[in-house]
C-alpha atoms as a PDB file:
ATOM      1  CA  UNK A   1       0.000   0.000   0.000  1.00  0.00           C
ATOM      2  CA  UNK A   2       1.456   3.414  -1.159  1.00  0.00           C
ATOM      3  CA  UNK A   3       1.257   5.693   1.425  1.00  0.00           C
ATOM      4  CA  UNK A   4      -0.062   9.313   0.690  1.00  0.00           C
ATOM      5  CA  UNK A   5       2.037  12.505   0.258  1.00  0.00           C
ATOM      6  CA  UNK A   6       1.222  15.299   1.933  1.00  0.00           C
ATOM      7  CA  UNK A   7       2.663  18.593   1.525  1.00  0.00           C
ATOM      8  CA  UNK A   8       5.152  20.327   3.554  1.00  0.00           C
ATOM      9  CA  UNK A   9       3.618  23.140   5.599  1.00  0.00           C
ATOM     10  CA  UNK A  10       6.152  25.184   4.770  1.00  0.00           C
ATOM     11  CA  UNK A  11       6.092  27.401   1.632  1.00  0.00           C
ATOM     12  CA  UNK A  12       7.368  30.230  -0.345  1.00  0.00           C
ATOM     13  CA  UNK A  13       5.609  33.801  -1.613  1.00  0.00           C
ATOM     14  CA  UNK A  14       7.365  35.201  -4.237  1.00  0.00           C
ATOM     15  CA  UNK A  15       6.301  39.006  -5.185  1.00  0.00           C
ATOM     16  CA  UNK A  16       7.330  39.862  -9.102  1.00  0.00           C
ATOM     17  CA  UNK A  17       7.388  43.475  -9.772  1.00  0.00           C
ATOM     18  CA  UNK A  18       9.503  45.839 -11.792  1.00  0.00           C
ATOM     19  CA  UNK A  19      11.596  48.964 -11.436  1.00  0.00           C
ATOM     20  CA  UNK A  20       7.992  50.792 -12.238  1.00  0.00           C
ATOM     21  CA  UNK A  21       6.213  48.693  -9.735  1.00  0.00           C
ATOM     22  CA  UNK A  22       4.310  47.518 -12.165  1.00  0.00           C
ATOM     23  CA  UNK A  23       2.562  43.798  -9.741  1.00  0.00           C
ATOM     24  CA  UNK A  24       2.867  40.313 -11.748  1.00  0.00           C
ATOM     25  CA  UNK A  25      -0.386  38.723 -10.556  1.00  0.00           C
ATOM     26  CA  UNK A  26      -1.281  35.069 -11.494  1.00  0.00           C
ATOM     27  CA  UNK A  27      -5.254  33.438 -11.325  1.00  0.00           C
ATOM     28  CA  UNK A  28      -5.477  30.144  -9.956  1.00  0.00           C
ATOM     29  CA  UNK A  29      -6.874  27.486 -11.897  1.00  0.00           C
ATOM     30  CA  UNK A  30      -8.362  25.551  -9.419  1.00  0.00           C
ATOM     31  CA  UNK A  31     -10.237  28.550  -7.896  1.00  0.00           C
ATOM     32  CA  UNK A  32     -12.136  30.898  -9.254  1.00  0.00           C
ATOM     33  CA  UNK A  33     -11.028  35.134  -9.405  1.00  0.00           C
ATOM     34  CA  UNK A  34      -8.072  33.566  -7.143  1.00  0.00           C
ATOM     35  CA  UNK A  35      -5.178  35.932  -7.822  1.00  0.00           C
ATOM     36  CA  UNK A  36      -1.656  35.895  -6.000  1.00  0.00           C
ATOM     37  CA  UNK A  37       1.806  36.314  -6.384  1.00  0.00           C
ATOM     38  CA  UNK A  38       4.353  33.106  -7.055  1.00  0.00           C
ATOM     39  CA  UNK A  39       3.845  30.643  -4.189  1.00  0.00           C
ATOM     40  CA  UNK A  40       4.535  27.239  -3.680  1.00  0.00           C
ATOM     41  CA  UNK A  41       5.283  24.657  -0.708  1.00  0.00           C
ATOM     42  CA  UNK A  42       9.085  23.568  -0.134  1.00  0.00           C
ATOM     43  CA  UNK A  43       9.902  20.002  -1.628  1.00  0.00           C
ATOM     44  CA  UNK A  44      11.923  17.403   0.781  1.00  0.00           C
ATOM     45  CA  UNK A  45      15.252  19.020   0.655  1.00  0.00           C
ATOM     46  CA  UNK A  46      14.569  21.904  -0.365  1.00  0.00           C
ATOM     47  CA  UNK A  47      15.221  25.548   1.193  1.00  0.00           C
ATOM     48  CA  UNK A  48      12.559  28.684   0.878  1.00  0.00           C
ATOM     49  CA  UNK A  49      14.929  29.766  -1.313  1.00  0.00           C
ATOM     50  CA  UNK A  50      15.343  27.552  -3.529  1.00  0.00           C
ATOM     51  CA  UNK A  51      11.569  26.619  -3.239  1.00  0.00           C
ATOM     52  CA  UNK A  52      11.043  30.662  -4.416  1.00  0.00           C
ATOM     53  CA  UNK A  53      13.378  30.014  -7.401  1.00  0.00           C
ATOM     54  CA  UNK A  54      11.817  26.523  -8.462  1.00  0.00           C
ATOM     55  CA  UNK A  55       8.648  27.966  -8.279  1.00  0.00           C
ATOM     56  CA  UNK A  56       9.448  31.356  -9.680  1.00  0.00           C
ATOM     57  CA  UNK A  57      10.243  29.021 -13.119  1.00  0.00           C
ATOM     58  CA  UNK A  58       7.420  26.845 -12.960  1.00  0.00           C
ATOM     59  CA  UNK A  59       4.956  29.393 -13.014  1.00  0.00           C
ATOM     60  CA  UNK A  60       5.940  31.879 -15.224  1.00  0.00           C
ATOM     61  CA  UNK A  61       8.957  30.693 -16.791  1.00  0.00           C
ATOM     62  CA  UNK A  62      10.761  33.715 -15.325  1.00  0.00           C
ATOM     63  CA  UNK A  63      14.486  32.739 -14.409  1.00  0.00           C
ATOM     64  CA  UNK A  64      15.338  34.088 -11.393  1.00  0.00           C
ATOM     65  CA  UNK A  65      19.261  34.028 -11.830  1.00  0.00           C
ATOM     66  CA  UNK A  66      18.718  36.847 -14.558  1.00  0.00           C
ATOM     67  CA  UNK A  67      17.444  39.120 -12.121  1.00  0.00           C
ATOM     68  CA  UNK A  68      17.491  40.536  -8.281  1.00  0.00           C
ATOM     69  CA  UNK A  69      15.980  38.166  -6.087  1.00  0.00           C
ATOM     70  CA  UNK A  70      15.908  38.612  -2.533  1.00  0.00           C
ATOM     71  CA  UNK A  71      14.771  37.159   0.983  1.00  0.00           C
ATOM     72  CA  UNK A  72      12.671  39.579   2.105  1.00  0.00           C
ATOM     73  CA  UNK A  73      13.508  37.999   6.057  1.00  0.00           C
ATOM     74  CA  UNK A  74       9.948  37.969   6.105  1.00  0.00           C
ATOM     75  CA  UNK A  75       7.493  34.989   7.279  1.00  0.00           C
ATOM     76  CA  UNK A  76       3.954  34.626   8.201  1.00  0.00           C
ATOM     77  CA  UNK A  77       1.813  31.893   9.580  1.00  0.00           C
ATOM     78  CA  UNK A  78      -1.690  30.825   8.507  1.00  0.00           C
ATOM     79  CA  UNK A  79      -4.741  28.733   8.970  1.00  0.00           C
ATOM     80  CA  UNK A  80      -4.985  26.377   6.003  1.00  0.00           C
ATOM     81  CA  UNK A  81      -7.956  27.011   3.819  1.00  0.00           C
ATOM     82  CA  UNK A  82     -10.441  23.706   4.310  1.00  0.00           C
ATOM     83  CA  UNK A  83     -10.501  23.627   0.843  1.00  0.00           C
ATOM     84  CA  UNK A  84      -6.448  22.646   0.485  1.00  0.00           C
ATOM     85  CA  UNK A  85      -6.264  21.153   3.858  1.00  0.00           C
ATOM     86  CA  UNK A  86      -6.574  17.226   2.036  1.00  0.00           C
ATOM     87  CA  UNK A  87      -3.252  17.788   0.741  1.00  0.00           C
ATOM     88  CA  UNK A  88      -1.623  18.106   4.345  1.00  0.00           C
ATOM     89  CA  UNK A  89      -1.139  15.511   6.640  1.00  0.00           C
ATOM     90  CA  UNK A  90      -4.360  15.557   9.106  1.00  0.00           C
ATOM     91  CA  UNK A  91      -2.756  16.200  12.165  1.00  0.00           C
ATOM     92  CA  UNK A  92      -1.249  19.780  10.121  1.00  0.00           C
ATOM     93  CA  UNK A  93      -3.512  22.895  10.247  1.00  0.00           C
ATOM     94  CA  UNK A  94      -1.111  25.743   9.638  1.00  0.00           C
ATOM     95  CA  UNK A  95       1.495  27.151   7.115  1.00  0.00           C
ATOM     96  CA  UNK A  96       4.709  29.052   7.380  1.00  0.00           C
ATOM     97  CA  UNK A  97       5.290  31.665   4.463  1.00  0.00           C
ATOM     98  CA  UNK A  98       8.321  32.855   3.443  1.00  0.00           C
ATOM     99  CA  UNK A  99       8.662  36.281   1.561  1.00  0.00           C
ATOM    100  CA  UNK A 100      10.760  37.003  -1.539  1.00  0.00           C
ATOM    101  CA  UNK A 101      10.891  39.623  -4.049  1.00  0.00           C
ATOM    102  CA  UNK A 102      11.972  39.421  -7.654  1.00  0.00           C
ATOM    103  CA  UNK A 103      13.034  42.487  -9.306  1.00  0.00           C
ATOM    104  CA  UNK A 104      12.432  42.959 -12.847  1.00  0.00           C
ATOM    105  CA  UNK A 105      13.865  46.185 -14.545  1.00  0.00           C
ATOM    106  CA  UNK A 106      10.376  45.700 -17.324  1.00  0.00           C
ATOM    107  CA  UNK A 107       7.666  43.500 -18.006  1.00  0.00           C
ATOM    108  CA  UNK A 108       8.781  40.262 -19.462  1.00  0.00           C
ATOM    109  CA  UNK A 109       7.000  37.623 -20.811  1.00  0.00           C
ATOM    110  CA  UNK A 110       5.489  35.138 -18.806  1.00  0.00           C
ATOM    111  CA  UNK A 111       4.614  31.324 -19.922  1.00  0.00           C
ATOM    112  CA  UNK A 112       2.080  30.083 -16.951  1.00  0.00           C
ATOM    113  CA  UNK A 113       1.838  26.774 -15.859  1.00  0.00           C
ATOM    114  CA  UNK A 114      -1.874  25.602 -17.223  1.00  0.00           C
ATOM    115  CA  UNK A 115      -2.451  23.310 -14.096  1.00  0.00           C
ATOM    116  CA  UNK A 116      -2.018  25.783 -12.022  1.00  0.00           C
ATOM    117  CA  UNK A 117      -3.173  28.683 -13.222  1.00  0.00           C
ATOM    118  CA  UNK A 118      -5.393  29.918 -15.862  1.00  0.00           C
ATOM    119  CA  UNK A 119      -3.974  34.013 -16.284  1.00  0.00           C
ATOM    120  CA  UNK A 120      -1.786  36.946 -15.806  1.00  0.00           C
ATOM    121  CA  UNK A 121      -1.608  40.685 -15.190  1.00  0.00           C
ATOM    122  CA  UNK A 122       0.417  43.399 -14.340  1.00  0.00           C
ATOM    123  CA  UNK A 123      -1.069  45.514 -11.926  1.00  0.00           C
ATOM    124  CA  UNK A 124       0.003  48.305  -9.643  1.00  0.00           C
ATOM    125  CA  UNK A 125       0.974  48.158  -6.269  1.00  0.00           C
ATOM    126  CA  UNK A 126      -2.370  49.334  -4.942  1.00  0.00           C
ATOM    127  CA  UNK A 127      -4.466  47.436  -7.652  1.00  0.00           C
ATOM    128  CA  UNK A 128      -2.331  44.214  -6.205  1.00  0.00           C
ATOM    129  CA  UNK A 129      -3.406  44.648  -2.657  1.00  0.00           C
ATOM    130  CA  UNK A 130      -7.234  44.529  -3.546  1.00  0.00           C
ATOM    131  CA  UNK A 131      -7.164  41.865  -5.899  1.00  0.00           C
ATOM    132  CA  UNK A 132      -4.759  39.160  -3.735  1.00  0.00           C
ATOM    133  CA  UNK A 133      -7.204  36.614  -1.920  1.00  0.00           C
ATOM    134  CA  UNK A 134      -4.894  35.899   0.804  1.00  0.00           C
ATOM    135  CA  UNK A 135      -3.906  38.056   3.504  1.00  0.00           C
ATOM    136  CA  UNK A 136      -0.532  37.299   3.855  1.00  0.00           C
ATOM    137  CA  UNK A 137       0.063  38.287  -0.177  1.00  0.00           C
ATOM    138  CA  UNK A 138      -1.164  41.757   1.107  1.00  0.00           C
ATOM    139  CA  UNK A 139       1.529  42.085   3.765  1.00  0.00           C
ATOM    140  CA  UNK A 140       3.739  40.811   1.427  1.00  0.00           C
ATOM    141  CA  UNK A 141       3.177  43.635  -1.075  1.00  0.00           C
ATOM    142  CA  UNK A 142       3.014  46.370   1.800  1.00  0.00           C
ATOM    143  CA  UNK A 143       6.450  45.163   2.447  1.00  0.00           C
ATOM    144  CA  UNK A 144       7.605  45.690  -1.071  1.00  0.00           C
ATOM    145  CA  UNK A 145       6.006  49.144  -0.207  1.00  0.00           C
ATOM    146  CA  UNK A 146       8.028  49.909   2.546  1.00  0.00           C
ATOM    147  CA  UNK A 147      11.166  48.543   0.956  1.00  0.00           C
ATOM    148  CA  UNK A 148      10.773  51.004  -2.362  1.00  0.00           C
ATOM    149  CA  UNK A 149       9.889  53.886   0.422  1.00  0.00           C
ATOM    150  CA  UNK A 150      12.920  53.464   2.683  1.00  0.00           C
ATOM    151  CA  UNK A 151      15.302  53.199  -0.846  1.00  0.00           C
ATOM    152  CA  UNK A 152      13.910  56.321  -2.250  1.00  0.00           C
END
């Protein structure tokens, strides 16, 4: 008897946005008017980092070596929606997030991942915090926020 795999509660949010702060959202596919940033739970083995970068690729086909990415030292903790809770083990009811940024200097061209999600846009910052369903995605951006502030 195989025995199931459950994710790792333990993920990565990955905020694209350019020199403009121009907001790469993506909609999920398996929920409707779902948009987020890049996000994706750590494999075995596997760092935030290099969870941010792997999923950074997958979902957009954006390489992150071409560009500034950085830990944004920057983690939240959250309830697991009911709806994804199957995929954890059943004892597990909460995730750890860790924040990234990617820095783009432009819009580039982005190849989703069809199982995952369905579209794209390029929003601004302020567009991005009302159209992100999860809360931690809004801290996320108001970090980015405070980040471009404090450098300018």
């Amino acid at each position: 008897m195989k025995l199931p795999h459950y994710k790792i509660p333990i993920s990565a949010l990955v905020v694209i946005y350019t020199k403009q702060l121009d907001i790469l959202l993506l909609s999920r596919a398996d929920k409707s008017n779902f948009w987020q940033s890049v996000t994706g739970s750590l494999e075995a083995d596997e760092s935030p980092l290099e969870t941010a970068k792997r999923e950074v690729l997958e979902e957009t086909g954006i390489i992150c070596e071409n560009y500034l990415l950085q830990d944004w030292n920057l983690s939240h903790e959250y309830k697991i929606f009911s709806h994804w809770q199957y995929r954890y083990a059943p004892d597990v009811s909460y995730n750890t997030e860790h924040i990234f940024g990617l820095e783009l200097p432009k819009k580039v061209p982005v190849t989703l991942s069809p199982k995952e999600h369905i579209d794209f846009k390029w929003v601004t910052l302020e567009e991005a915090k009302k159209s992100v369903f999860s809360w931690t995605n809004v801290k996320a951006l108001e970090k980015l926020y405070e980040i471009k502030l404090l450098a300018s």
